[in-house]
PDB file of N, CA and C in Angstrom:
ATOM      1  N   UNK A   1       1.624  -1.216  17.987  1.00  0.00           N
ATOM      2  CA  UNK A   1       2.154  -2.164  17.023  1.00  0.00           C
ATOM      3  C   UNK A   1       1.157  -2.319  15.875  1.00  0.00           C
ATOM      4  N   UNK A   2       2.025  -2.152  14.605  1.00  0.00           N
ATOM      5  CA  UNK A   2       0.927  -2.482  13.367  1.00  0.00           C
ATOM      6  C   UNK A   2       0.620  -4.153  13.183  1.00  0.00           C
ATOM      7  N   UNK A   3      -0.581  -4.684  13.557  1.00  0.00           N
ATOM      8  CA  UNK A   3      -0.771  -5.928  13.031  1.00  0.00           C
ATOM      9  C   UNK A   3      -1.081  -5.954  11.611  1.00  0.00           C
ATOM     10  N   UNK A   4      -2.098  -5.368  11.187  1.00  0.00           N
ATOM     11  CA  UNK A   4      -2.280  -5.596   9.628  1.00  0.00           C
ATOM     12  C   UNK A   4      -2.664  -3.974   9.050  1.00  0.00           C
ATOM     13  N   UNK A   5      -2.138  -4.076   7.486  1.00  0.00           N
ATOM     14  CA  UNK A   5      -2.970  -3.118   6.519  1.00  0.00           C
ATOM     15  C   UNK A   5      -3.377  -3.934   5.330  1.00  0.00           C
ATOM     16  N   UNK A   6      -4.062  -3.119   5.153  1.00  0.00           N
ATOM     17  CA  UNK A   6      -5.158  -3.100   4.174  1.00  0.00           C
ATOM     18  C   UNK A   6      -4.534  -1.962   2.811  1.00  0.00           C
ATOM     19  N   UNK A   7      -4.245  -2.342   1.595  1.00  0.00           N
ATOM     20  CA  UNK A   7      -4.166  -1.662   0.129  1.00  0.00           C
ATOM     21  C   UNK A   7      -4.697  -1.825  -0.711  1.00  0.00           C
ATOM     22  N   UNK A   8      -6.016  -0.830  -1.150  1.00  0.00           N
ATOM     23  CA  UNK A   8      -6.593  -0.700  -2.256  1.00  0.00           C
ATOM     24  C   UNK A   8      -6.861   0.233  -3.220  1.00  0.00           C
ATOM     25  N   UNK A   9      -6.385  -0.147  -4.286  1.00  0.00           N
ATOM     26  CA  UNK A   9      -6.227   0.792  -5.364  1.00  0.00           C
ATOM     27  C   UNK A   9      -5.268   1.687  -5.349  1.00  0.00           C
ATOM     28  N   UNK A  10      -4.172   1.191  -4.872  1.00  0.00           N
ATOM     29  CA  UNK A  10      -2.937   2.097  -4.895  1.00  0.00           C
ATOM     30  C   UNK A  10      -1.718   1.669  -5.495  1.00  0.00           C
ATOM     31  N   UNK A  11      -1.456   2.249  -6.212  1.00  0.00           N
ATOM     32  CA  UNK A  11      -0.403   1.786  -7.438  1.00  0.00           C
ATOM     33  C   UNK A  11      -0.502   0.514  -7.595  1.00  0.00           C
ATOM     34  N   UNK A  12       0.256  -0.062  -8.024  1.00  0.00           N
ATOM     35  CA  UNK A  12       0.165  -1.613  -8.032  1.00  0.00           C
ATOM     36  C   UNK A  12      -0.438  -2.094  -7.341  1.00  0.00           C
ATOM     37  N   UNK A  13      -1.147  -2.156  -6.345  1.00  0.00           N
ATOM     38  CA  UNK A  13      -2.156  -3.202  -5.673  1.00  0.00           C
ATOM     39  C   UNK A  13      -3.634  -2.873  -5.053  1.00  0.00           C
ATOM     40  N   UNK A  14      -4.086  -3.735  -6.461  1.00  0.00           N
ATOM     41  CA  UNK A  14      -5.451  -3.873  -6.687  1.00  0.00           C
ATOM     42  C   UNK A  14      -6.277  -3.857  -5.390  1.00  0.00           C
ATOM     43  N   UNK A  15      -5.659  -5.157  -4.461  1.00  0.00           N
ATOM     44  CA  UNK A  15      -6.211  -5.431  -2.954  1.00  0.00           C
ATOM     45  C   UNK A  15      -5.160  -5.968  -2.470  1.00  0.00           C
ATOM     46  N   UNK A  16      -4.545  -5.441  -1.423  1.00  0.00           N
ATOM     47  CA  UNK A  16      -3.492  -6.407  -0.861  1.00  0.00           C
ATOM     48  C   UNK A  16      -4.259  -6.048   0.396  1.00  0.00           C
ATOM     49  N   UNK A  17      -3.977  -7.351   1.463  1.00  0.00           N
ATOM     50  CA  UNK A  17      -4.140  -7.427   2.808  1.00  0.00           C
ATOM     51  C   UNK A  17      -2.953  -8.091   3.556  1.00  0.00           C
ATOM     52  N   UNK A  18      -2.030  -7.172   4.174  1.00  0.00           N
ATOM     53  CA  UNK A  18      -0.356  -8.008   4.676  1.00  0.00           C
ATOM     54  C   UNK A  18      -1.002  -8.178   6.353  1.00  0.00           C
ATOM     55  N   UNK A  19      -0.652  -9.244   6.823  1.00  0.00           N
ATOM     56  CA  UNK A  19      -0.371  -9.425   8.218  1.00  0.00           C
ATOM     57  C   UNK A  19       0.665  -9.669   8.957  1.00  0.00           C
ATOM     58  N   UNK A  20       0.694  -8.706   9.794  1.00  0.00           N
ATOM     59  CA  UNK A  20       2.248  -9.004  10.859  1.00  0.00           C
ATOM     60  C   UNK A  20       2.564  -9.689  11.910  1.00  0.00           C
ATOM     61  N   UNK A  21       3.619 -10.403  11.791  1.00  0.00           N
ATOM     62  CA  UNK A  21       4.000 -11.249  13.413  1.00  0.00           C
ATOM     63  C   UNK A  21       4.431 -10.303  14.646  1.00  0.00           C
ATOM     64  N   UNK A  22       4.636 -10.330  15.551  1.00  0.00           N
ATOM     65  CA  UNK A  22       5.511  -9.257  16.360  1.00  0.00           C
ATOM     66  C   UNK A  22       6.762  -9.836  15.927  1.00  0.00           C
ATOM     67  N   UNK A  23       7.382  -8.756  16.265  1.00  0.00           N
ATOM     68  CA  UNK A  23       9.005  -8.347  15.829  1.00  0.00           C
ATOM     69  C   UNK A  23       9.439  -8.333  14.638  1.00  0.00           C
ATOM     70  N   UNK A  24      10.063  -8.486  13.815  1.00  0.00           N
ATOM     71  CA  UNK A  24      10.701  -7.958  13.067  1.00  0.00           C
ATOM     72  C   UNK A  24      10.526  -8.727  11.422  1.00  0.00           C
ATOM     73  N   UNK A  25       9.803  -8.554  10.314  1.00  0.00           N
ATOM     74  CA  UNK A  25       8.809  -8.974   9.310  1.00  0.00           C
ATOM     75  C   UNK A  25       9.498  -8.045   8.099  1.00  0.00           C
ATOM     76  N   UNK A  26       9.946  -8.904   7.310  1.00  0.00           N
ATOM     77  CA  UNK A  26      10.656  -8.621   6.123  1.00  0.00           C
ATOM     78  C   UNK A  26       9.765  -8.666   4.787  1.00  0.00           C
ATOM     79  N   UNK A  27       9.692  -7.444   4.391  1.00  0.00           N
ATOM     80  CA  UNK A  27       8.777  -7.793   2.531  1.00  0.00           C
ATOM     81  C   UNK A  27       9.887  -8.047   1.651  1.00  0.00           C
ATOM     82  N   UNK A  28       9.644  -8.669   0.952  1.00  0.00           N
ATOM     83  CA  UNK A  28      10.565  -8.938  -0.360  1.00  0.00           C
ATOM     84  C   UNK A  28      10.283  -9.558  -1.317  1.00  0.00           C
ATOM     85  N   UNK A  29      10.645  -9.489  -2.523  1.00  0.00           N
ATOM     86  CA  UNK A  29      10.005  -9.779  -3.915  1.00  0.00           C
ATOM     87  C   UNK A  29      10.949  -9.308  -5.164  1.00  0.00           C
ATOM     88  N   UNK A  30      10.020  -9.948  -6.273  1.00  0.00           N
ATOM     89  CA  UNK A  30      11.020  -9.345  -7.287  1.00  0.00           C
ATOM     90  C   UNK A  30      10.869  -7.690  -7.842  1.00  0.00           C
ATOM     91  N   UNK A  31      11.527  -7.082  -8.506  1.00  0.00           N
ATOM     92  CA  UNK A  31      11.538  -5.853  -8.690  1.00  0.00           C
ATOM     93  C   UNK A  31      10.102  -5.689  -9.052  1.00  0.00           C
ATOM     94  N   UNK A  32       9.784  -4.304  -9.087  1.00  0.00           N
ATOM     95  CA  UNK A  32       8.263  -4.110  -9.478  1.00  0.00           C
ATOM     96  C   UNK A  32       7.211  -4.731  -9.168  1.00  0.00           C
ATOM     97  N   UNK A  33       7.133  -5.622  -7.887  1.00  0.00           N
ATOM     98  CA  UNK A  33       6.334  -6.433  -7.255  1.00  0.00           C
ATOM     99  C   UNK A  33       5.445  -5.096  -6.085  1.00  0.00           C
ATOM    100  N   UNK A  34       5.952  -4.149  -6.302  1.00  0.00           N
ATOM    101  CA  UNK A  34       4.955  -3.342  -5.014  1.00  0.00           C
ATOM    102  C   UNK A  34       5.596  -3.180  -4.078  1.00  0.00           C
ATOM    103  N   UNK A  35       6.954  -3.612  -3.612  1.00  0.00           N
ATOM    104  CA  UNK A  35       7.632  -3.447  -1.861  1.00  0.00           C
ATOM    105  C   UNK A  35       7.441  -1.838  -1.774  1.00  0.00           C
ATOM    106  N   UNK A  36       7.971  -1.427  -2.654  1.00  0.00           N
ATOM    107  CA  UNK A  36       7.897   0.544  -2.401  1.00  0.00           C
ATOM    108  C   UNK A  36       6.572   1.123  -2.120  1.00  0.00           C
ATOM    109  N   UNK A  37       5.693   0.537  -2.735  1.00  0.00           N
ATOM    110  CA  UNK A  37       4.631   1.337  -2.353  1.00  0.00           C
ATOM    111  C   UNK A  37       3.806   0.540  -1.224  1.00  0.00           C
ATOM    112  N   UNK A  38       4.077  -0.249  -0.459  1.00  0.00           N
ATOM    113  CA  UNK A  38       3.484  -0.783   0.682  1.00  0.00           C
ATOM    114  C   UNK A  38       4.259   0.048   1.541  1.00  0.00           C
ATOM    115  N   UNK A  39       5.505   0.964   1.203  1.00  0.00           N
ATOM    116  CA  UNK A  39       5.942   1.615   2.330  1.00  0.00           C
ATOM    117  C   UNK A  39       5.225   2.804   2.278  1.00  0.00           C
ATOM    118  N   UNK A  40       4.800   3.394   0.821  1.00  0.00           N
ATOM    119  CA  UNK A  40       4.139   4.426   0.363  1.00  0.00           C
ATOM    120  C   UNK A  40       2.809   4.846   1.253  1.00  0.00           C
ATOM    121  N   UNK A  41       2.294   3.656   1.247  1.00  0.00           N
ATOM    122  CA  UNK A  41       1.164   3.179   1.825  1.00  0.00           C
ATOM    123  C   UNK A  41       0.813   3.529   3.456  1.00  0.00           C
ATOM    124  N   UNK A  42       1.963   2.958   3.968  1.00  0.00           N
ATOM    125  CA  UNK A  42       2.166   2.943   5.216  1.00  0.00           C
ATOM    126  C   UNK A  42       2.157   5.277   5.671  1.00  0.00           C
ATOM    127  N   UNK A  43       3.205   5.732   4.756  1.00  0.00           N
ATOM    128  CA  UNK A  43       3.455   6.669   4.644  1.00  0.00           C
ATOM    129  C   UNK A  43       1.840   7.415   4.631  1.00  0.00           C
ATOM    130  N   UNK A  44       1.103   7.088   3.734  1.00  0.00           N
ATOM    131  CA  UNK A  44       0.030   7.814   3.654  1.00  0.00           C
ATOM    132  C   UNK A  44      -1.127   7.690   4.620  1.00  0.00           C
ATOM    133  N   UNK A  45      -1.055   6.032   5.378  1.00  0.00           N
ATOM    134  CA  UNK A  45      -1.807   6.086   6.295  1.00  0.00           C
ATOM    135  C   UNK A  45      -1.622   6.682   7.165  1.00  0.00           C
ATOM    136  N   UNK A  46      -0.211   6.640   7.509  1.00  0.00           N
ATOM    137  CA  UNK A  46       0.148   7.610   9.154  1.00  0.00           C
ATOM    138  C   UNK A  46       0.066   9.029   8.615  1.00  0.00           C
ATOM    139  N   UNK A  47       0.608   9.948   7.603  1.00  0.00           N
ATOM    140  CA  UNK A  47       0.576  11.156   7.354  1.00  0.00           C
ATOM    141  C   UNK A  47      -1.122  11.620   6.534  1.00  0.00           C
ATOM    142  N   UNK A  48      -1.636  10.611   5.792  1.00  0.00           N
ATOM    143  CA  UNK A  48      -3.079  11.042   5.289  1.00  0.00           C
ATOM    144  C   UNK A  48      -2.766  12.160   4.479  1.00  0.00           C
ATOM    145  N   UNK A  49      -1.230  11.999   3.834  1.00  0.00           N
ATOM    146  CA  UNK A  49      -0.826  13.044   2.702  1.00  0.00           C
ATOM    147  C   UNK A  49      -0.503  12.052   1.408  1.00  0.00           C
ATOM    148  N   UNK A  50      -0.905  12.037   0.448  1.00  0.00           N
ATOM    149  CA  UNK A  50      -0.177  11.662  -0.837  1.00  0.00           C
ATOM    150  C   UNK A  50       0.626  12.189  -1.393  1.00  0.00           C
ATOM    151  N   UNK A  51       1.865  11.540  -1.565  1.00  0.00           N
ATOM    152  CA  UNK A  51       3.562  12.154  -2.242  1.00  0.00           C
ATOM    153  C   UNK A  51       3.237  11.976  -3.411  1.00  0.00           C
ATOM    154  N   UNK A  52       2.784  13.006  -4.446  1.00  0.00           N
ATOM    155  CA  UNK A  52       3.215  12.862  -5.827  1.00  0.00           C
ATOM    156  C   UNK A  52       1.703  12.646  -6.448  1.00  0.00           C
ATOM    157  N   UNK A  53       1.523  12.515  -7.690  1.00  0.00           N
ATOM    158  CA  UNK A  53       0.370  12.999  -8.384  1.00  0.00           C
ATOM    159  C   UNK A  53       0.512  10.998  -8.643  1.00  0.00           C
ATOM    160  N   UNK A  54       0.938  10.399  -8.687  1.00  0.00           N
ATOM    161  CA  UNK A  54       1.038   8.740  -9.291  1.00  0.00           C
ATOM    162  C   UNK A  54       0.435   7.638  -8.296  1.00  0.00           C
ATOM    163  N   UNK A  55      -0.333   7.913  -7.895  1.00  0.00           N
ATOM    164  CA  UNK A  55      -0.700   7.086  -6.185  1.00  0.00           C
ATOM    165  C   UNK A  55      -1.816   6.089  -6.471  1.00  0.00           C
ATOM    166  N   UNK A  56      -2.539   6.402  -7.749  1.00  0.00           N
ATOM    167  CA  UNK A  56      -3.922   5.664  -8.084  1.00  0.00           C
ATOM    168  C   UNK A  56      -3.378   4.140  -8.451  1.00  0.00           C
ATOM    169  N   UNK A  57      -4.026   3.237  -8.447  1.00  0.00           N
ATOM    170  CA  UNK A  57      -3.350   1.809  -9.319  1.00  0.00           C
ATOM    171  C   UNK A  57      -4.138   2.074 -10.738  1.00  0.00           C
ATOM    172  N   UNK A  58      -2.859   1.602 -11.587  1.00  0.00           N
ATOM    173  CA  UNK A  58      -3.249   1.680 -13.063  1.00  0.00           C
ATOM    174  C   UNK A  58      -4.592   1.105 -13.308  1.00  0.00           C
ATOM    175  N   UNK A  59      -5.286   0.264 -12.897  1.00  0.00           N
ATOM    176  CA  UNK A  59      -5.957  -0.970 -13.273  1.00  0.00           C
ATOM    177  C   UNK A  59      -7.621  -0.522 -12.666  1.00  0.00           C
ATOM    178  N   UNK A  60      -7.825   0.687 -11.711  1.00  0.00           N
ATOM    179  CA  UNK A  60      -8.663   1.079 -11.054  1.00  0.00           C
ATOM    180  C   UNK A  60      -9.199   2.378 -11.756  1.00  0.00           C
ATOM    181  N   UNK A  61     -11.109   2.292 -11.425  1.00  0.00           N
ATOM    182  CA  UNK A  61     -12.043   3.468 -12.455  1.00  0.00           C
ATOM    183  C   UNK A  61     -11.482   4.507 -12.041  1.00  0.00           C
ATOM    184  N   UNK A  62     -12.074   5.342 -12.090  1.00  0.00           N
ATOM    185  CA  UNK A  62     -11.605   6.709 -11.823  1.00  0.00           C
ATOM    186  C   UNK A  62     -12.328   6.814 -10.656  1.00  0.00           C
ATOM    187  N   UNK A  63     -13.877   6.495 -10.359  1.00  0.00           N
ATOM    188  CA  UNK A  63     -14.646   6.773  -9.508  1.00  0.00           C
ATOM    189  C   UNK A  63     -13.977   5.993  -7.943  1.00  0.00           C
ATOM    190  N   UNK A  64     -12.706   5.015  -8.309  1.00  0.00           N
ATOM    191  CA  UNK A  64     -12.448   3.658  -7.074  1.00  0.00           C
ATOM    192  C   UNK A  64     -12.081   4.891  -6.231  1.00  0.00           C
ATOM    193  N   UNK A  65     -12.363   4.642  -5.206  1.00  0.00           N
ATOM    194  CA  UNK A  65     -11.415   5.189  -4.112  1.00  0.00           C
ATOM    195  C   UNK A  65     -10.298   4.925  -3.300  1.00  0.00           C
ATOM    196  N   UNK A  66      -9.148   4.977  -2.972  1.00  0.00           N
ATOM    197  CA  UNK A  66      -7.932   4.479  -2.323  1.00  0.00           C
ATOM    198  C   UNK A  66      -8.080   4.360  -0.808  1.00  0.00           C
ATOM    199  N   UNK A  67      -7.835   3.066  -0.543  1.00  0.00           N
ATOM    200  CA  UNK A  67      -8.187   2.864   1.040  1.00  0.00           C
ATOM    201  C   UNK A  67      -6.819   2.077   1.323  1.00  0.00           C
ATOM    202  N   UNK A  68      -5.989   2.655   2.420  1.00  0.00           N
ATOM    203  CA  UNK A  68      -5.140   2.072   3.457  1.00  0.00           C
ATOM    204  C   UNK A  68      -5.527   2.279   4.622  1.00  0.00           C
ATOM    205  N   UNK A  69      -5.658   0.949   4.703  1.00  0.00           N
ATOM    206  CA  UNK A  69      -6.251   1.250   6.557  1.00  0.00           C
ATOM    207  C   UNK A  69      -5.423   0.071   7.119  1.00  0.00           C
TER     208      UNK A  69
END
């Protein structure tokens, strides 16, 4: 079971830290709030592949490094 991740520097979010209840935990927000790429996220932690050349967050050096854990 995933209790928590960790998003940094990945598309839209600077630092996010989400925590989970058991069972069943809904994201939602307004458009362009990040829901897609917390799945993105999820995607890259379990596969440790990045989909697509757009994965950096706008707002981060070049040198930041991207951490989902």
């Amino acid at each position: 079971m995933i209790k928590n991740i960790t998003i940094q520097n990945f598309q839209s979010h600077k630092k996010s830290i989400l925590n989970f209840d058991k069972g069943v935990n809904i994201i939602k927000g307004a458009s362009h709030s990040g829901k897609s790429s917390i799945m993105k996220a999820f995607l890259l932690g379990i596969s440790n592949r990045p989909q697509g050349l757009n994965f950096k967050n706008w707002y981060s050096k070049n040198k930041d490094s991207i951490i989902v854990s």
